[in-house]
Protein backbone atom coordinates (compact mmCIF):
# COMPACT_ATOMS: atom_id res chain seq x y z
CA UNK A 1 0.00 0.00 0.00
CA UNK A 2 2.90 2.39 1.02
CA UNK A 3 4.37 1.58 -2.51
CA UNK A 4 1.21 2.16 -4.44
CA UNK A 5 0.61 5.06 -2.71
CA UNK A 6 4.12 6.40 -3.30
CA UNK A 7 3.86 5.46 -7.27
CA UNK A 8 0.74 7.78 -7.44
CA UNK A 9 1.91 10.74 -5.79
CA UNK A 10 4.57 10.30 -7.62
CA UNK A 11 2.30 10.27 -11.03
CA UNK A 12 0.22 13.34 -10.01
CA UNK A 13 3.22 15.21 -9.61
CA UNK A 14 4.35 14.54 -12.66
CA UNK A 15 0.89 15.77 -13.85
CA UNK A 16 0.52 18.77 -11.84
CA UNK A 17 4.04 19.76 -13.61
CA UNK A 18 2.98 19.00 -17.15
CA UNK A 19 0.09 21.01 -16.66
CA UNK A 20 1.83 23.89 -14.91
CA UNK A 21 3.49 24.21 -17.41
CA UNK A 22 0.74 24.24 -20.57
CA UNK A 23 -1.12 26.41 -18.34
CA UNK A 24 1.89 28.92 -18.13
CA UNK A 25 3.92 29.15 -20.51
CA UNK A 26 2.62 31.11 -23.17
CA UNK A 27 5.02 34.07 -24.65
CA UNK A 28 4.50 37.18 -22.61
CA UNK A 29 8.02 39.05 -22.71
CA UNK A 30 8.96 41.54 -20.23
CA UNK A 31 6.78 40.14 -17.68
CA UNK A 32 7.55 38.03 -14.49
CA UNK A 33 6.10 34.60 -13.60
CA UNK A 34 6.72 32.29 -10.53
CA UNK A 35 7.68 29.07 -11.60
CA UNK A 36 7.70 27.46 -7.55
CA UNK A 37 7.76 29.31 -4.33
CA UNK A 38 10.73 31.35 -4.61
CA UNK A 39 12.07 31.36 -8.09
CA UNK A 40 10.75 33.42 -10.58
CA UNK A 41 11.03 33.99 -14.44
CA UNK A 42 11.45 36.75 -16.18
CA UNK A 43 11.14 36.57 -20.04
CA UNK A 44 13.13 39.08 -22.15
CA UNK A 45 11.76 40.76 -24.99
CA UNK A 46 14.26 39.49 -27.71
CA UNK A 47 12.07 40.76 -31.22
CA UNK A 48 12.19 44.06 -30.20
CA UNK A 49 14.81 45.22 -27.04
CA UNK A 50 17.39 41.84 -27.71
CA UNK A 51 16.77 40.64 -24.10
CA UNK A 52 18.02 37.61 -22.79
CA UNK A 53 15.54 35.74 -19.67
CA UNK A 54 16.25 36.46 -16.25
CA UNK A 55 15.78 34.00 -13.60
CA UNK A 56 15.42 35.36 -9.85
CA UNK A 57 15.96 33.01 -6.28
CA UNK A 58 14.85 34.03 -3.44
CA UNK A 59 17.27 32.90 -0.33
CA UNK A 60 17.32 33.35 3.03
CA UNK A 61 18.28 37.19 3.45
CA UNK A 62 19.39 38.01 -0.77
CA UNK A 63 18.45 36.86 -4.25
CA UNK A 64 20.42 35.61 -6.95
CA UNK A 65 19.90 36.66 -10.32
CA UNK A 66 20.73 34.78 -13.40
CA UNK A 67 22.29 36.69 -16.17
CA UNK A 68 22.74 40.66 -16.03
CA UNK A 69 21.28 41.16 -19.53
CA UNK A 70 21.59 44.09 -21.62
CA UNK A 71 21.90 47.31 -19.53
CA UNK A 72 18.44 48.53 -20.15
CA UNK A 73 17.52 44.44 -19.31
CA UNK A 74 19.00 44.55 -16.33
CA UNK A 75 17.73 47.51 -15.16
CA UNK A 76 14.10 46.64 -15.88
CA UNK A 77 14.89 43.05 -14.59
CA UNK A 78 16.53 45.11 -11.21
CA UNK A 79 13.22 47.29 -10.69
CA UNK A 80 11.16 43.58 -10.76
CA UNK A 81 13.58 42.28 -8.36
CA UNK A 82 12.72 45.28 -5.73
CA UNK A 83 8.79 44.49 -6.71
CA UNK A 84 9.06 40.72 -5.97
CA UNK A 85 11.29 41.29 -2.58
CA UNK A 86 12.97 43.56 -0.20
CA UNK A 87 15.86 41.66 -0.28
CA UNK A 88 19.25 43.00 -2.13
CA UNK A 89 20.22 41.28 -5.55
CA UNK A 90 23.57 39.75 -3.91
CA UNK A 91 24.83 37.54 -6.83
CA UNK A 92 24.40 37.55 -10.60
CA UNK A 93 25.57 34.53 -12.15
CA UNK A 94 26.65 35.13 -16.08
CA UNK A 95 25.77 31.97 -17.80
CA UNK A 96 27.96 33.05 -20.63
CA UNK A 97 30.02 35.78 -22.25
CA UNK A 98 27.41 37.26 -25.16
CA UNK A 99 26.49 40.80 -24.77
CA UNK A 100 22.70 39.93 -24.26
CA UNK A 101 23.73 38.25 -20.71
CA UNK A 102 26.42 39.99 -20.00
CA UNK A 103 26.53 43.49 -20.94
CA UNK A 104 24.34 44.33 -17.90
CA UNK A 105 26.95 43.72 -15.53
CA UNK A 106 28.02 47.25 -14.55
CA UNK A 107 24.11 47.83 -13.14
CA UNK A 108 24.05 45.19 -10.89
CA UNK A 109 27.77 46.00 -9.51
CA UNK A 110 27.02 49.68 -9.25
CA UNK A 111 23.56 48.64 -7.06
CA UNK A 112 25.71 46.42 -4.81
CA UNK A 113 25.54 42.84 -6.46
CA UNK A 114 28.61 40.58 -7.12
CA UNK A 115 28.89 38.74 -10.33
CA UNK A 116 29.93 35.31 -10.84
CA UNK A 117 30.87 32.89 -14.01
CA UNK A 118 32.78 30.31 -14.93
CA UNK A 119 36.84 31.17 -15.77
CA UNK A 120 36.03 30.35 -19.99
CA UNK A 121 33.45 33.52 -19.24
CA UNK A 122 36.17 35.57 -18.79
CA UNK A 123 38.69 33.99 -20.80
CA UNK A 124 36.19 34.56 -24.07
CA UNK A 125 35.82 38.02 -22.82
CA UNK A 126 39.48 38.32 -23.14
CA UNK A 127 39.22 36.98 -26.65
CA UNK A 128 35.97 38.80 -28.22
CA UNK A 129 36.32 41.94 -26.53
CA UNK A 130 35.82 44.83 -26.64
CA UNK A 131 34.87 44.67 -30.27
CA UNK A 132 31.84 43.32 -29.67
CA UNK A 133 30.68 46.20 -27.41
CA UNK A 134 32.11 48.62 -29.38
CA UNK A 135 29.81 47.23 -32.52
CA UNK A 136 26.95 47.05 -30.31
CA UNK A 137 27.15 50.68 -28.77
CA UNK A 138 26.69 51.93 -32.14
CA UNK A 139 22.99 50.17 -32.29
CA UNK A 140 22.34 49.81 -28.69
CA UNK A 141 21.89 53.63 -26.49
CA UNK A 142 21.88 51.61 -23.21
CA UNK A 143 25.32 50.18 -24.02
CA UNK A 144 26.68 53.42 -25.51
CA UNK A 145 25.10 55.47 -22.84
CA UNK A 146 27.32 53.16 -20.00
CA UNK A 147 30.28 55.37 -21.70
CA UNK A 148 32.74 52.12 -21.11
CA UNK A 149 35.44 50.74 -23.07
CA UNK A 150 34.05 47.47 -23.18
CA UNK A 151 32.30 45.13 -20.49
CA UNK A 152 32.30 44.62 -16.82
CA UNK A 153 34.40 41.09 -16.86
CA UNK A 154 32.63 38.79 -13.82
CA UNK A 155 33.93 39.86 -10.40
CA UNK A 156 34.49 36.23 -9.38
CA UNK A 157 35.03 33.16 -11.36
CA UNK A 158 35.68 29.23 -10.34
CA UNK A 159 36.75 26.61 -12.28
CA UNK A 160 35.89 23.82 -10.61
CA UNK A 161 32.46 22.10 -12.11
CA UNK A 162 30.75 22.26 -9.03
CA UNK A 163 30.15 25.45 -7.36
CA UNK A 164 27.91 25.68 -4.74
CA UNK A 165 26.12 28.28 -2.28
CA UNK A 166 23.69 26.74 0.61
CA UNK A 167 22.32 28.99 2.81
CA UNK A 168 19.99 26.62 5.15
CA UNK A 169 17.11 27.43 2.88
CA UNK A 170 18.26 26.46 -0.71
CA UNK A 171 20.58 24.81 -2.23
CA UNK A 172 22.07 26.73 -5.75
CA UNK A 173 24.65 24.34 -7.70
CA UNK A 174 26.90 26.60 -10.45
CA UNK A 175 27.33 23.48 -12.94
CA UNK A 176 29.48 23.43 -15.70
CA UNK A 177 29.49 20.48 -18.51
CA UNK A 178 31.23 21.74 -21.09
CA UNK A 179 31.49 23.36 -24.68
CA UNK A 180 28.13 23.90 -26.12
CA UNK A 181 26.57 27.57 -27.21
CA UNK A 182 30.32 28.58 -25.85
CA UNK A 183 33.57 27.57 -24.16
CA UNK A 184 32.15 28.76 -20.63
CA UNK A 185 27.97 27.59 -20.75
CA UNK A 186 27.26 27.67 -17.29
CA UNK A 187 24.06 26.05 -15.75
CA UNK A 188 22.07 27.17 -12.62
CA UNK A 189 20.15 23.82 -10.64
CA UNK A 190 18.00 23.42 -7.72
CA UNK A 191 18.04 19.92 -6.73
CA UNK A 192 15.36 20.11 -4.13
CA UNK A 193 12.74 22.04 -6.84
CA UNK A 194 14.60 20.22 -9.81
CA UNK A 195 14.61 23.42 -11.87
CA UNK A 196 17.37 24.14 -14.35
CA UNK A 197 18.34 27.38 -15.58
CA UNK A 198 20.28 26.82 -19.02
CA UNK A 199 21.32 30.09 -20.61
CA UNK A 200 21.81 29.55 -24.26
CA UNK A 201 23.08 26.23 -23.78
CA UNK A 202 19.26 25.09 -24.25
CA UNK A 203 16.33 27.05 -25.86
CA UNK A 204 13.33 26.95 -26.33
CA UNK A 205 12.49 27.89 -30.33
CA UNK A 206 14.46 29.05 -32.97
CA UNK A 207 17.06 31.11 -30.71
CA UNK A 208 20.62 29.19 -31.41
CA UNK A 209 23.36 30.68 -32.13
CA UNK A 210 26.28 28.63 -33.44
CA UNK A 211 29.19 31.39 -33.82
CA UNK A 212 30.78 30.73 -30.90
CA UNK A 213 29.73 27.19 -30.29
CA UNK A 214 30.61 23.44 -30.64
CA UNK A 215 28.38 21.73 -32.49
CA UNK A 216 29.59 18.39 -32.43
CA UNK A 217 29.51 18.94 -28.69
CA UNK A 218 26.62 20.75 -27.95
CA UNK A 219 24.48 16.79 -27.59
CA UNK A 220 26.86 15.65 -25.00
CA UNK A 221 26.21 18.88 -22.79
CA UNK A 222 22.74 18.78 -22.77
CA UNK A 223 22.87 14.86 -22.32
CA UNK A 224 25.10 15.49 -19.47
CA UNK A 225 22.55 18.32 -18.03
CA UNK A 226 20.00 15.67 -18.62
CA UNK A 227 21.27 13.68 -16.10
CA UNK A 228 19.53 15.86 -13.02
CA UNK A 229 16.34 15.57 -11.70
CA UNK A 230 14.57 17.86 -13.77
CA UNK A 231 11.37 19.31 -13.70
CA UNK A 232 11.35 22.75 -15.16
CA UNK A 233 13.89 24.08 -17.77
CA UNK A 234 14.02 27.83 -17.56
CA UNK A 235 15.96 29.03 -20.53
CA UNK A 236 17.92 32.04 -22.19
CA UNK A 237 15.79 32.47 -24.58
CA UNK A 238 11.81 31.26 -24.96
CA UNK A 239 9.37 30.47 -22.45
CA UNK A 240 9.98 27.68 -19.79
CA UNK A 241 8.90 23.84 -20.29
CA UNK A 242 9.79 20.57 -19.10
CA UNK A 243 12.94 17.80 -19.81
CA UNK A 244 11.42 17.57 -22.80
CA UNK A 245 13.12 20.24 -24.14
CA UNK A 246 16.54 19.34 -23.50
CA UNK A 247 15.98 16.26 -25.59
CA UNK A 248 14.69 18.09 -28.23
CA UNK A 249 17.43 20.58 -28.09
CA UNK A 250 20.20 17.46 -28.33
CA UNK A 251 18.22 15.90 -31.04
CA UNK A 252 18.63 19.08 -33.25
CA UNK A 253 21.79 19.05 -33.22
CA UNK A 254 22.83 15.48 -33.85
CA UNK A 255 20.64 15.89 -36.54
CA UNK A 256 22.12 19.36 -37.78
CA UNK A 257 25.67 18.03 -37.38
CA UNK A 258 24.36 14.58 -38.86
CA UNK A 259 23.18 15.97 -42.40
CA UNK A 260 25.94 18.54 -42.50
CA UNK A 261 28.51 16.17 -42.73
CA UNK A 262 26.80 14.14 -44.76
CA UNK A 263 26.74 16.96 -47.49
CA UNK A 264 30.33 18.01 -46.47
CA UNK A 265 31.55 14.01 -47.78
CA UNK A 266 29.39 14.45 -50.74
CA UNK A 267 31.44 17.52 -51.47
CA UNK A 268 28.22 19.61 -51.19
CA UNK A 269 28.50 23.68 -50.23
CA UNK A 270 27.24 25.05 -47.34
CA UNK A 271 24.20 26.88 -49.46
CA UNK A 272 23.69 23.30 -51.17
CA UNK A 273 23.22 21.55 -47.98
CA UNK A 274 20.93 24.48 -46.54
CA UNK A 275 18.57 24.26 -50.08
CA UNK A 276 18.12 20.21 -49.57
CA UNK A 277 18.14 19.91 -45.65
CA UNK A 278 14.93 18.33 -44.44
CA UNK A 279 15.25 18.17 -40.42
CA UNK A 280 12.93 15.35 -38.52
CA UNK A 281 9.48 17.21 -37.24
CA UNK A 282 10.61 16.19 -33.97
CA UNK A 283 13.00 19.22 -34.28
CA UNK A 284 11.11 21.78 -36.03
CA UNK A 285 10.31 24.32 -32.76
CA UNK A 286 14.37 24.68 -33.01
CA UNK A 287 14.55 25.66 -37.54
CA UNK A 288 14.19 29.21 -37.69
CA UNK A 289 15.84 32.13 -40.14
CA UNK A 290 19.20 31.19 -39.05
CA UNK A 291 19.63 27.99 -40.20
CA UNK A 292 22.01 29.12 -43.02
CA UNK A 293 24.24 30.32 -40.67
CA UNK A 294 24.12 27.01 -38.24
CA UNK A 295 24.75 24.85 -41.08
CA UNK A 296 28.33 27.54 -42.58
CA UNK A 297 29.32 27.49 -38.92
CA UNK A 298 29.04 23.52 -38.63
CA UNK A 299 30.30 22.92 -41.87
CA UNK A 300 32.97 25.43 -41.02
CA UNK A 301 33.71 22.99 -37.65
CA UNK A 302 33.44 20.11 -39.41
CA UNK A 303 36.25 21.53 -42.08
CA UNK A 304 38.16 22.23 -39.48
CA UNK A 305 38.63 19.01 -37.75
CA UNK A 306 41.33 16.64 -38.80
């Protein structure tokens, strides 16, 4: 009886999930949703301000914030933080290096947060900028109006691929699996809530970008992330969902990298390959405008390789 009655409260919390999630996740950007008691999503508006999500924690006397954003994202995300709790942003953990979750940084330091990343954060920082935010302040006021050289690097890094913060009330593990979107992908994970905060590493729709990535790599992260307990998947970019999404995310790109080289033996260009590439249906939520450029930056990996 004990087992039974474990089994099926273990099946209606499966369902209470599923449909949490249908019921919530519909696209509204700029606005803030709780996804469990204390841990809240904020979607970016990336069509029309280039926002990155945020996702806030609530612990025992600060919050942690995941990814600064642009500056004007982080400063909208900053004035929702002060709305949700009286708390002080103490930590903002950079996921990555790209400008859309990282350019923020200066707000958060200036209103008293630290931020943290993993060292290959930095390290690509070191290698990318400041060109990047030099390019960008010429389209973007909030970066030009910052009147910096280039961005705030993270105030701490680790390198190990466990970092971890416990404060009696929650548990926040830093986790770090490898090459993917970029050389320093960072995850956020609960393990008590089983939420997982991705970055660009997983997203939810059409949203990859392969510049700085691996693709040949990119599966065995999000395998690897796959690993956890996971109930909700709160990403960079699209609305949240369920461990579903990380296997549709890994199947796109074994599939990308799949018919790439496939065309790449046949001696096929990168346009040719783009004109006849049919992708499973199973993948489709992840083909968008810029699958010319994922299939020229795997073929350009694939080249590459010896």
């Amino acid at each position: 009886m004990a087992k039974r009655r474990a089994f099926l409260l273990c099946v209606f919390s499966a369902l209470f999930a599923a449909a949490f999630l249908s019921a919530r996740t519909g696209s509204n950007p700029e606005t803030v949703r709780q996804i469990v008691p204390g841990v809240w999503f904020r979607e970016g508006d990336l069509k029309t301000l280039g926002h990155s999500n945020n996702v806030i924690l609530e612990m025992k006397e600060y919050l942690i914030v995941v990814d600064a954003n642009f500056p004007s994202g982080a400063r909208a995300a900053l004035a929702d933080c002060k709305r949700i709790s009286p708390k002080p942003v103490k930590y903002v953990f950079l996921t990555h290096h790209h400008g859309d979750h990282l350019y923020g940084s200066a707000v958060w330091t200036l209103a008293g947060a630290q931020t943290l990343a993993y060292k290959a954060v930095a390290e690509e920082i070191k290698r990318v900028e400041p060109q990047r935010w030099q390019e960008a302040a010429k389209g973007r006021k909030d970066v030009a109006d910052l009147n910096r050289t280039g961005p705030e690097p993270p105030l701490k890094t680790f390198n190990e691929d466990l970092f971890v913060l416990n404060d009696g009330r929650r548990k926040v593990e830093f986790r770090f699996f490898g090459w993917a979107h970029t050389r320093g992908d960072g995850f956020v994970y609960l393990p008590k809530e089983q939420v997982l905060c991705t970055g660009d590493a997983v997203v939810n729709g059409p949203y990859n970008w392969t510049g700085d990535g691996s693709v040949a790599n990119w599966p065995n992260v999000v395998r690897a992330a796959a690993k956890l307990k996971v109930k909700y998947v709160l990403p960079g970019h699209g609305v949240p969902g369920g461990k579903e999404m990380l296997a549709g995310q890994e199947q796109f790109f074994v599939e990308l990298y799949k018919a790439v080289k496939a065309g790449a033996d046949q001696g096929q260009t990168p346009e040719q390959i783009t004109a006849g590439l049919k992708l499973p249906a199973a993948v489709e939520t992840w083909v968008g405008d810029g699958l010319a450029a994922q299939v020229a930056d795997t073929y350009k990996e694939i080249k590459a390789q010896p």
